[in-house]
N, C-alpha and C. Protein backbone atom coordinates (compact mmCIF):
# COMPACT_ATOMS: atom_id res chain seq x y z
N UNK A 1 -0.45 146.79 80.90
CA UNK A 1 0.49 147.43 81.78
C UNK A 1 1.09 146.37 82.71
N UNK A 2 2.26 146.05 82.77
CA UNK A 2 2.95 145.62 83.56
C UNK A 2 3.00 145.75 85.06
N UNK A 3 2.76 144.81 85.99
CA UNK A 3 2.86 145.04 87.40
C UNK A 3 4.18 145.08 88.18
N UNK A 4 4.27 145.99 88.92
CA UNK A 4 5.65 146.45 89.68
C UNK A 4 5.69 145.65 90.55
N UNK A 5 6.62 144.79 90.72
CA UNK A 5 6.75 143.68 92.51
C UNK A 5 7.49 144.81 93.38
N UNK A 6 6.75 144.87 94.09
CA UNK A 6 6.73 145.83 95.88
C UNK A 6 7.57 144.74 96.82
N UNK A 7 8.67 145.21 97.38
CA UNK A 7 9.32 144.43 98.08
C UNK A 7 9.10 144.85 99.60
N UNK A 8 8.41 144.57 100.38
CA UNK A 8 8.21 145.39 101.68
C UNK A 8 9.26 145.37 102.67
N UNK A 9 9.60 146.43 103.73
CA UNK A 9 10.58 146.02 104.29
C UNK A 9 10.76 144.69 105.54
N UNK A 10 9.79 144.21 105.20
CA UNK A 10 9.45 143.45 106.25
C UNK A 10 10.22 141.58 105.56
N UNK A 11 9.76 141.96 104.14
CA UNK A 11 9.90 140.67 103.57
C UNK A 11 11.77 140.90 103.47
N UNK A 12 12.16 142.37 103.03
CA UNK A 12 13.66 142.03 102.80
C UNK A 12 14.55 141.67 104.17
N UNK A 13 14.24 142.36 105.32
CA UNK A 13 14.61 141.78 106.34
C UNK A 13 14.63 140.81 107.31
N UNK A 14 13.69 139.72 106.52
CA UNK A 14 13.38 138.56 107.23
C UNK A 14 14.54 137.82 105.89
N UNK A 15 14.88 137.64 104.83
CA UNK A 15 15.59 137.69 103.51
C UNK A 15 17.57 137.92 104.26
N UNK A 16 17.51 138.92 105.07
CA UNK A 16 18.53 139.27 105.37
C UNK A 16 19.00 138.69 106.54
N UNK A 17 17.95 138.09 107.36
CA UNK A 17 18.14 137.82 108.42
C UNK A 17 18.90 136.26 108.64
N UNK A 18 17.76 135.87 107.43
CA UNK A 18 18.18 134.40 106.99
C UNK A 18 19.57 134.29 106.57
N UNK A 19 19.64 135.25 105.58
CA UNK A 19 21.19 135.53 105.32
C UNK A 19 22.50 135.34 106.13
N UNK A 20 22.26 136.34 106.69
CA UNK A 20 23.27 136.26 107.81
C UNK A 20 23.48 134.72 109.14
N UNK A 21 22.03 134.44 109.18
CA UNK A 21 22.36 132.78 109.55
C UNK A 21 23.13 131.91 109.05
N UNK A 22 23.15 131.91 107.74
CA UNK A 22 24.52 131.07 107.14
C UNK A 22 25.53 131.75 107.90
N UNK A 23 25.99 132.20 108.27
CA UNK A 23 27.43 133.00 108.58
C UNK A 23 27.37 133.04 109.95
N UNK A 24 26.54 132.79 110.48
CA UNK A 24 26.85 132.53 112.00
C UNK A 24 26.64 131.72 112.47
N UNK A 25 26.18 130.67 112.00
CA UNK A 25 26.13 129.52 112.24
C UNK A 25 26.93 128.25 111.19
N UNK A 26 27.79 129.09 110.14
CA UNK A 26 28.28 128.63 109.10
C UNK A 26 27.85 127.10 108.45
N UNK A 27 26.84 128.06 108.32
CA UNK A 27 26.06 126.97 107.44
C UNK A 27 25.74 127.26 105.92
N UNK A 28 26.58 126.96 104.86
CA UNK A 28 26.62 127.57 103.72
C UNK A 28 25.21 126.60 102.73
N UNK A 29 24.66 126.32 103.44
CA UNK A 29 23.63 125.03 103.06
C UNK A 29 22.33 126.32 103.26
N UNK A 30 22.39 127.17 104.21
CA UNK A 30 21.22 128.41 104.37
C UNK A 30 21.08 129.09 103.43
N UNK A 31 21.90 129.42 102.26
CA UNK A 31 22.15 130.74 101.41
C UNK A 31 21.71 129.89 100.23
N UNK A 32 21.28 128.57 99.49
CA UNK A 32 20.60 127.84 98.66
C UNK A 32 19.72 128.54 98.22
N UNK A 33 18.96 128.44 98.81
CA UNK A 33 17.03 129.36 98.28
C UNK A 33 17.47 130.96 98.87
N UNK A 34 18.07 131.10 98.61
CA UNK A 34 18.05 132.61 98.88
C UNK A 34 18.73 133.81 97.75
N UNK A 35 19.28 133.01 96.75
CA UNK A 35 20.09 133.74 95.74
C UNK A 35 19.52 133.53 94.49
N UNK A 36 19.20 135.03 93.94
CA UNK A 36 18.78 134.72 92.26
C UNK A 36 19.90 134.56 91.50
N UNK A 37 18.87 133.85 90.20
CA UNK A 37 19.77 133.74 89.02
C UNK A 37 20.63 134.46 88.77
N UNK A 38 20.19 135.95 88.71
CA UNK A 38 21.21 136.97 88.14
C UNK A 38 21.83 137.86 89.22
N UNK A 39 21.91 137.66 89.96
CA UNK A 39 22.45 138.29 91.23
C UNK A 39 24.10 138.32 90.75
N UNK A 40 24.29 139.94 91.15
CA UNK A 40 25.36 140.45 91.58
C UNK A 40 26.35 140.36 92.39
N UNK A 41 27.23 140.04 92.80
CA UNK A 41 27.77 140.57 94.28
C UNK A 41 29.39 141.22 93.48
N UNK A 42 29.55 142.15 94.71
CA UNK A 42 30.81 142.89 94.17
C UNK A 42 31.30 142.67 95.55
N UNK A 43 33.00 142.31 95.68
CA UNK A 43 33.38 142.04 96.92
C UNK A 43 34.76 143.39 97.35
N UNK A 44 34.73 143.26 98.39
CA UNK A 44 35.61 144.91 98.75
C UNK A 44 37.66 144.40 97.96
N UNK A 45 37.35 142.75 97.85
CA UNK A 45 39.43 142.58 97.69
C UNK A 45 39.20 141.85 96.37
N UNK A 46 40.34 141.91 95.59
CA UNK A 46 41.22 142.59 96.34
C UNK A 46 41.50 143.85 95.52
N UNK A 47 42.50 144.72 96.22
CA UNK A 47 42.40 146.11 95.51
C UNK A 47 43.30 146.18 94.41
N UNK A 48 42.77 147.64 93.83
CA UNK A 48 41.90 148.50 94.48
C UNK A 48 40.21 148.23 94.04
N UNK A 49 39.48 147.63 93.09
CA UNK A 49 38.28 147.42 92.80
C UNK A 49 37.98 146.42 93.27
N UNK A 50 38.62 145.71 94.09
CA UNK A 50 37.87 144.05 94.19
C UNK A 50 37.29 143.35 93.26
N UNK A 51 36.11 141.93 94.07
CA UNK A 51 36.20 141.19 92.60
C UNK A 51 34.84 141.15 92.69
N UNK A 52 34.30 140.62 91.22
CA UNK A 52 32.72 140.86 90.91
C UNK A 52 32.50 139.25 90.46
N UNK A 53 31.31 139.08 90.94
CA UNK A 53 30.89 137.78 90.61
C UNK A 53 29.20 138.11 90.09
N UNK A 54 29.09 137.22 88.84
CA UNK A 54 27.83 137.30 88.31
C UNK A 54 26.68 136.19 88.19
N UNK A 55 25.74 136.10 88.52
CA UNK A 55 25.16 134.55 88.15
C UNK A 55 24.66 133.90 89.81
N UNK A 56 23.77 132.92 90.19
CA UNK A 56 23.49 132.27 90.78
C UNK A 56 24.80 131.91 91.08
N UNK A 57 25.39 130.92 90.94
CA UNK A 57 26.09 129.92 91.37
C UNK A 57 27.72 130.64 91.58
N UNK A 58 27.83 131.54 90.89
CA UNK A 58 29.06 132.49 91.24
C UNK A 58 28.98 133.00 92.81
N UNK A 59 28.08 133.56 92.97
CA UNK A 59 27.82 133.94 94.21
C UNK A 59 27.47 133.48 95.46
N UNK A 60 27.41 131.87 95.16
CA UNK A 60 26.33 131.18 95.51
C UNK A 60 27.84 130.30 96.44
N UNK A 61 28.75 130.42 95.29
CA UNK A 61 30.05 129.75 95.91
C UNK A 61 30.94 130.91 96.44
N UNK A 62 31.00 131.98 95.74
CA UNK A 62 31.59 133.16 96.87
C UNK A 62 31.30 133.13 98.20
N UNK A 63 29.57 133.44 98.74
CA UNK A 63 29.29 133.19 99.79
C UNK A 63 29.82 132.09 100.59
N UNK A 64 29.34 131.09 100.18
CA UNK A 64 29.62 129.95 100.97
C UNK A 64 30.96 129.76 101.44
N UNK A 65 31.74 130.08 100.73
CA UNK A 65 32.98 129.99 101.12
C UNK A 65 33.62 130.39 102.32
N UNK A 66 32.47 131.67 102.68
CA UNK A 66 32.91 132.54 103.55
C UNK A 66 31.89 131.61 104.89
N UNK A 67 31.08 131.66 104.84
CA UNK A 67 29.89 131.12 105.67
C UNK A 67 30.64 130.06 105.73
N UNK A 68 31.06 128.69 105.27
CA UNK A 68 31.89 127.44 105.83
C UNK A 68 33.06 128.01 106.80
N UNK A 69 33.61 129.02 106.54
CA UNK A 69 35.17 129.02 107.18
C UNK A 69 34.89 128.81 108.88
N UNK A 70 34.83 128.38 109.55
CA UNK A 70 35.62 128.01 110.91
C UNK A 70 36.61 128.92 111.77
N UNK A 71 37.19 129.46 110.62
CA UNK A 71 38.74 129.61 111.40
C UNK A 71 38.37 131.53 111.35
N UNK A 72 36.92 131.90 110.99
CA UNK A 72 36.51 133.05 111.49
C UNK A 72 35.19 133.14 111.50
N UNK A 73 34.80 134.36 112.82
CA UNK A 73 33.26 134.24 113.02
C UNK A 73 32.77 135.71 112.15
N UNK A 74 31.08 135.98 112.04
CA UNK A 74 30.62 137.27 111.34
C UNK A 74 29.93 137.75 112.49
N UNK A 75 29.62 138.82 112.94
CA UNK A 75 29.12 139.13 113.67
C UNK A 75 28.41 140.61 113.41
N UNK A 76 27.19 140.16 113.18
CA UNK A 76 26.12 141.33 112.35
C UNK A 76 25.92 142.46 113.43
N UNK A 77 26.11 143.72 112.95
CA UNK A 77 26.19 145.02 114.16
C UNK A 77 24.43 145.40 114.20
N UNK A 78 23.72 145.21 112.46
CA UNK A 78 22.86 146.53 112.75
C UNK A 78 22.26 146.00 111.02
N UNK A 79 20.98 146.26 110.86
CA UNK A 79 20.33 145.83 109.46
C UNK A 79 19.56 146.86 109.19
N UNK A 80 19.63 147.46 108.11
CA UNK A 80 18.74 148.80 108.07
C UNK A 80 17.81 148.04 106.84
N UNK A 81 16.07 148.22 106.10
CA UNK A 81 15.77 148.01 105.45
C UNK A 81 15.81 149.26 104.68
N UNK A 82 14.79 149.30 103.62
CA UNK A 82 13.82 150.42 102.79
C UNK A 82 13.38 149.71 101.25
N UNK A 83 12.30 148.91 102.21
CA UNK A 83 11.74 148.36 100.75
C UNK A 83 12.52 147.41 100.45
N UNK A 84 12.94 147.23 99.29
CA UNK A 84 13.88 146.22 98.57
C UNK A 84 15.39 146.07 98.80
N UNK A 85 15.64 147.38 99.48
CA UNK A 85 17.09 147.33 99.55
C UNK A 85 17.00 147.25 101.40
N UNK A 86 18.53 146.72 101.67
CA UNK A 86 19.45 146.87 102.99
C UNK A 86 20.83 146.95 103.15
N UNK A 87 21.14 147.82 104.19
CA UNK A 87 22.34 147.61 104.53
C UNK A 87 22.53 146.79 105.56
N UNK A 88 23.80 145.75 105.98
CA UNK A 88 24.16 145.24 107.02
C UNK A 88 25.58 145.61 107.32
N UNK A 89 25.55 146.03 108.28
CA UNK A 89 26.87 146.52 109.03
C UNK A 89 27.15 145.43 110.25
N UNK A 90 28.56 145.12 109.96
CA UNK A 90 29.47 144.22 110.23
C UNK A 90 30.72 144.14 110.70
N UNK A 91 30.81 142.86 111.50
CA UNK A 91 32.68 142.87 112.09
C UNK A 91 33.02 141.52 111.41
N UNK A 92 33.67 141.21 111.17
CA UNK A 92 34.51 140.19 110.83
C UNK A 92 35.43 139.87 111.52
N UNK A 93 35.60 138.92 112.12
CA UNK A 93 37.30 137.94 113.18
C UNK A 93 37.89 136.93 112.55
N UNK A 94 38.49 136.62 112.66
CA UNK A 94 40.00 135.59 112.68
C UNK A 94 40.76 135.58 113.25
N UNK A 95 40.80 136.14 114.46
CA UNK A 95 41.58 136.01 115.58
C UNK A 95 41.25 136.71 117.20
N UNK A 96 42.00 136.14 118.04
CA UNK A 96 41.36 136.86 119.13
C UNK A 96 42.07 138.50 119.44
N UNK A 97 42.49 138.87 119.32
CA UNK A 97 43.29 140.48 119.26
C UNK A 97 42.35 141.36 118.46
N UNK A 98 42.82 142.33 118.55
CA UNK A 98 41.47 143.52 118.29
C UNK A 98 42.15 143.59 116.84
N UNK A 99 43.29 143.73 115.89
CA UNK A 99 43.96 144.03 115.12
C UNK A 99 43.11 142.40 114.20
N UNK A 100 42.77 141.24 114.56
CA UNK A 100 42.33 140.70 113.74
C UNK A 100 40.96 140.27 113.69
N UNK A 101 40.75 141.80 112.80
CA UNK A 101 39.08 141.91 112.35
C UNK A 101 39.27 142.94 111.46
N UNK A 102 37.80 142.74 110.64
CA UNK A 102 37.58 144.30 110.01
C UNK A 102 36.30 144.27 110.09
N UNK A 103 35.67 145.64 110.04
CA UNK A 103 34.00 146.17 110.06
C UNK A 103 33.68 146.64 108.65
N UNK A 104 32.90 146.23 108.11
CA UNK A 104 32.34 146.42 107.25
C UNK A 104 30.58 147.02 106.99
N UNK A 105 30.25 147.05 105.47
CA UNK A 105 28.77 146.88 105.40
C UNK A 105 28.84 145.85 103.73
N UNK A 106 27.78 145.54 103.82
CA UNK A 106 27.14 144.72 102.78
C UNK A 106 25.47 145.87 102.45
N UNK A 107 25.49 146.74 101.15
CA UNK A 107 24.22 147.08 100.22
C UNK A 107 23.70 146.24 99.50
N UNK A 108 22.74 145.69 100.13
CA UNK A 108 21.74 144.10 99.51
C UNK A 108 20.76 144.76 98.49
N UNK A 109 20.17 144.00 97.51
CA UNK A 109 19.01 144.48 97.22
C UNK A 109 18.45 142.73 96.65
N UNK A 110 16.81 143.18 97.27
CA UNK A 110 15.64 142.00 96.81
C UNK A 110 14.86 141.76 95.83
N UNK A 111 14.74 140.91 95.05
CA UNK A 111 13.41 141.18 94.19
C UNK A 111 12.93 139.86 94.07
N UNK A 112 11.76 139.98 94.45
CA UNK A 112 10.81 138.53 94.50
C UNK A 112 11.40 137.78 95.58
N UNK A 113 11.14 137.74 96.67
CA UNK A 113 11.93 137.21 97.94
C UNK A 113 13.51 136.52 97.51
N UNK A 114 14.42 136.99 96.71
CA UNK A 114 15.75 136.75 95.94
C UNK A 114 16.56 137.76 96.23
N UNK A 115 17.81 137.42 97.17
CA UNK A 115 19.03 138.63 97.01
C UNK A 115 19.08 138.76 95.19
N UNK A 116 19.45 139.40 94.87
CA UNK A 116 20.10 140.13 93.49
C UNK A 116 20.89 141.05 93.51
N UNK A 117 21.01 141.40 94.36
CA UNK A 117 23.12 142.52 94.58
C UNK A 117 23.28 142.19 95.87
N UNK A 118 24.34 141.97 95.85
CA UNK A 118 24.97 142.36 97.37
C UNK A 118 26.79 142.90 97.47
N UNK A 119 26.75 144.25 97.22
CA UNK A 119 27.99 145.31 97.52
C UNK A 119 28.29 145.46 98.55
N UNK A 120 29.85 144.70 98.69
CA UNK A 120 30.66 144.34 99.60
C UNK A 120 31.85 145.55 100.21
N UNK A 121 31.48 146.11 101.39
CA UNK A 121 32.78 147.53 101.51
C UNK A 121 33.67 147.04 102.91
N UNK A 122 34.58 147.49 102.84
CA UNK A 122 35.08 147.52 104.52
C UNK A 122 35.76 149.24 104.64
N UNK A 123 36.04 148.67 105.96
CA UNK A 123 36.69 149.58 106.46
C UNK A 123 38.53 149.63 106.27
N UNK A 124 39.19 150.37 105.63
CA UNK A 124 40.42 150.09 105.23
C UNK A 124 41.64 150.88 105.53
């Protein structure tokens, strides 16, 4: 019989937490050991389905891309766990005016201390 890996919520939110350090401190050098091989991410643009990236290194450069930028900050609202999965709810800036941002969430999921999805939504 095969053993089930138990992701506790303790381990995915310390996983998430790290996460989001790349991005606020834009350090795309944080998100390295943190992404599996086969990890998912689906991103909210562009429309109407946005775009899907598959693989380690697909995602690995999606992220980063975002985590290097400078010319906007992330600013994490709220991290919910349950086990393997989380949500993170989010603002996004690029400018100082209230009109340049959007709020979002990111649906993460863990397996073996490894993001492996992360579904990208905003507010639109």
């Amino acid at each position: 019989m095969t053993e089930i890996s138990r992701t506790t919520d303790e381990t995915t939110m310390t996983i998430m937490r790290r996460f989001n350090d790349a991005f606020l401190t834009h350090d795309p050098g944080l998100l390295d050991g943190l992404i599996a091989d086969d990890c998912v991410l689906e991103n909210s643009g562009p429309p109407p389905n946005g775009s899907r990236h598959v693989g380690r290194q697909e995602c690995l450069t999606f992220w980063s891309g975002i985590a290097a930028s400078r010319e906007s900050s992330f600013e994490p609202e709220e991290i919910w766990t349950a086990g393997d999965r989380a949500v993170i709810r989010w603002t996004l800036r690029w400018g100082p005016g209230p009109e340049d941002r959007v709020r979002g969430v990111n649906v993460m999921r863990v397996r073996d201390g490894l993001i492996v999805e992360g579904l990208g939504y905003v507010k639109g």
